[in-house]
Protein backbone atom coordinates (compact mmCIF):
# COMPACT_ATOMS: atom_id res chain seq x y z
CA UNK A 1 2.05 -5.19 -20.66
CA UNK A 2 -0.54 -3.36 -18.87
CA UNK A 3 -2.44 -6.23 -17.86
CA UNK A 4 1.06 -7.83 -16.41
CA UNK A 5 1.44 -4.97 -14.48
CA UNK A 6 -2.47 -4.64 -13.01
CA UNK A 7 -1.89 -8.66 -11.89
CA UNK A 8 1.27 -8.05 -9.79
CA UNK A 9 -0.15 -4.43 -8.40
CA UNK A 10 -3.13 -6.20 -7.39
CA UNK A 11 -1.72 -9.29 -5.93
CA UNK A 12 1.04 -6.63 -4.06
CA UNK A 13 -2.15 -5.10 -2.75
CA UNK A 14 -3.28 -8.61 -1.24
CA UNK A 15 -0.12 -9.25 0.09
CA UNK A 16 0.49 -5.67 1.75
CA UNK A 17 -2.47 -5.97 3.84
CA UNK A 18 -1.79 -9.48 5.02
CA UNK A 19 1.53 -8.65 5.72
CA UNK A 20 0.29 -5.39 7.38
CA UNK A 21 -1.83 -7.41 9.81
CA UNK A 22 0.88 -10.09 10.01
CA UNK A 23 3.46 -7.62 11.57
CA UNK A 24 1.13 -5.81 13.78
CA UNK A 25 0.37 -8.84 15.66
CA UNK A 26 4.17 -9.85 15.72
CA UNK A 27 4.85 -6.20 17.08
CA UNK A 28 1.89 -6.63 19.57
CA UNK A 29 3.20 -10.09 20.80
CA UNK A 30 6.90 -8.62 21.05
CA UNK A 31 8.07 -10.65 18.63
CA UNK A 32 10.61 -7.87 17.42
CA UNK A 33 12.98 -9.96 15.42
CA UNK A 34 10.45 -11.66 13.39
CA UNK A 35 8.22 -8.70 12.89
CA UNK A 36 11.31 -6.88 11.91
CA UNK A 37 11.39 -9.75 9.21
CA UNK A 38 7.63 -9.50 8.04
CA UNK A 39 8.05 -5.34 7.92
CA UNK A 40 11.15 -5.61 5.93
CA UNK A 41 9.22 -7.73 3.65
CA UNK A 42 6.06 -5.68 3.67
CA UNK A 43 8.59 -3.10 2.80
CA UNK A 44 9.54 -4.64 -0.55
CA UNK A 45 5.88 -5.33 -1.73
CA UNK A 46 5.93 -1.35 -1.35
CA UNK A 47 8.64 -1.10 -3.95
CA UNK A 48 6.68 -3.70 -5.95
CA UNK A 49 3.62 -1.90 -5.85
CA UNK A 50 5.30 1.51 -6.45
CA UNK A 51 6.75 0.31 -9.96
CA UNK A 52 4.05 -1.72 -11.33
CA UNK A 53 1.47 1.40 -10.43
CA UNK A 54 4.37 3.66 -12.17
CA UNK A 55 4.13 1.22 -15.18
CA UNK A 56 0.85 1.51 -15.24
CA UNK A 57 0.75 4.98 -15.24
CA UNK A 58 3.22 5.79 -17.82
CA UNK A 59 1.72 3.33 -20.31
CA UNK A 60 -1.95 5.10 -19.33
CA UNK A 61 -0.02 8.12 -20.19
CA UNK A 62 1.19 6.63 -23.57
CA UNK A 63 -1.55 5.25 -24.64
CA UNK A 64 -4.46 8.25 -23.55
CA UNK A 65 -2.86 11.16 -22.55
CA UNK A 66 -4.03 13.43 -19.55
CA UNK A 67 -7.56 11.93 -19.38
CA UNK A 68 -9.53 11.80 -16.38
CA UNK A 69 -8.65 8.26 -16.57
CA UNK A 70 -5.08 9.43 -15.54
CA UNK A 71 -6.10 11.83 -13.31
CA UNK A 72 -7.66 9.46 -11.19
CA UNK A 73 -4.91 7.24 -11.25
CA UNK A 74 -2.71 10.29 -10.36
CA UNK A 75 -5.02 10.74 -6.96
CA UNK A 76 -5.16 6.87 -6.12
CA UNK A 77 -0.94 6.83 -6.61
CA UNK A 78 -0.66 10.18 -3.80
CA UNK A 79 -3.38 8.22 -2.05
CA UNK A 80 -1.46 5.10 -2.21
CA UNK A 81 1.94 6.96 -1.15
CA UNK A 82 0.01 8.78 1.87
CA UNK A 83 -1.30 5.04 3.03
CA UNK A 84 2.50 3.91 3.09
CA UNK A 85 3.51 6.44 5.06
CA UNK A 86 0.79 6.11 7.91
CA UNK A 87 1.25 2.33 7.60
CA UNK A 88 4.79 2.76 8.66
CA UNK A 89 3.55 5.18 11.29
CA UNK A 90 1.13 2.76 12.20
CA UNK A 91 3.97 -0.26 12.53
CA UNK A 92 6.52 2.11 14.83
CA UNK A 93 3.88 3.33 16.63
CA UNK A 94 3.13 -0.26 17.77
CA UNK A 95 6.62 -1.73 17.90
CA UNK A 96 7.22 1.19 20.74
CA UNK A 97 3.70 -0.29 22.42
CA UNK A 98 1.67 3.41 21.91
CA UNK A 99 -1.62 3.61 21.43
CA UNK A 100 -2.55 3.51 17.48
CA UNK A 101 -6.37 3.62 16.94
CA UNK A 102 -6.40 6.88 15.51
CA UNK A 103 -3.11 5.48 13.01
CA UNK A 104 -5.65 2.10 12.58
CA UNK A 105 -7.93 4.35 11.39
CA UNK A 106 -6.63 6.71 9.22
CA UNK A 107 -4.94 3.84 7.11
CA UNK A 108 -8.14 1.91 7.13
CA UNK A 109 -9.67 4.72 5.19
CA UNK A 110 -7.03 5.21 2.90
CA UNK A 111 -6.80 1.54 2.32
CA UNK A 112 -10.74 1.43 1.47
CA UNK A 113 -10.10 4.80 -0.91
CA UNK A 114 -7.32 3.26 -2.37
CA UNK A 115 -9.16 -0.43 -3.40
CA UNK A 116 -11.90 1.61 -4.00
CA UNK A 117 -10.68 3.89 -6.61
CA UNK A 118 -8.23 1.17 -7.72
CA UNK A 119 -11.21 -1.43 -8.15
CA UNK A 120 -13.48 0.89 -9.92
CA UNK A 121 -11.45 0.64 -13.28
């Protein structure tokens, strides 16, 4: 079950950051009602990643107990929820046409931490 659940987290993973890129460029282009579309999207593969990386966690929790195994899942998960949240500051920021380096570059970083920590195991 655990390897089921790595497969689909990972390939969310792939997915999220095309579809991250995807959506920018729509919002850059105004293409609103499309990008709309790809975020909504993008917005599911959140969901999808949030549950498998819960599965995964419980079951490490089952199967281990409070290892540092689990605590370092435990710091890529708040990791993981801190990257969705500047991702979808990163997405309104651009749909309104404001300036988003600084957004482009704090979810950069947390995207490298996250694949990094996430990649490691």
């Amino acid at each position: 079950m655990f390897k089921t659940f790595l497969s689909i987290h990972a390939s969310s993973w792939a997915v999220l950051v095309v579809l991250l890129i995807v959506t920018a460029i729509l919002y850059s282009n105004n293409k609103i009602k499309v990008g709309t579309i790809t975020h909504m999207i993008l917005r599911l593969m959140y969901i999808i990643m949030l549950v498998t990386g819960i599965g995964m966690l419980s079951l490490a929790i089952q199967n281990s107990g409070m290892t540092s195994f689990t605590w370092t899942f435990l710091g890529k998960a708040v990791l993981a929820i801190l990257m969705i949240g500047v991702t979808e500051m990163l997405l309104v920021r651009i749909k309104k046409q404001k300036t988003s380096m600084k957004m482009w570059i704090i979810d950069s970083v947390l995207l490298i931490a996250v694949l990094g920590i996430g990649f490691s195991f």
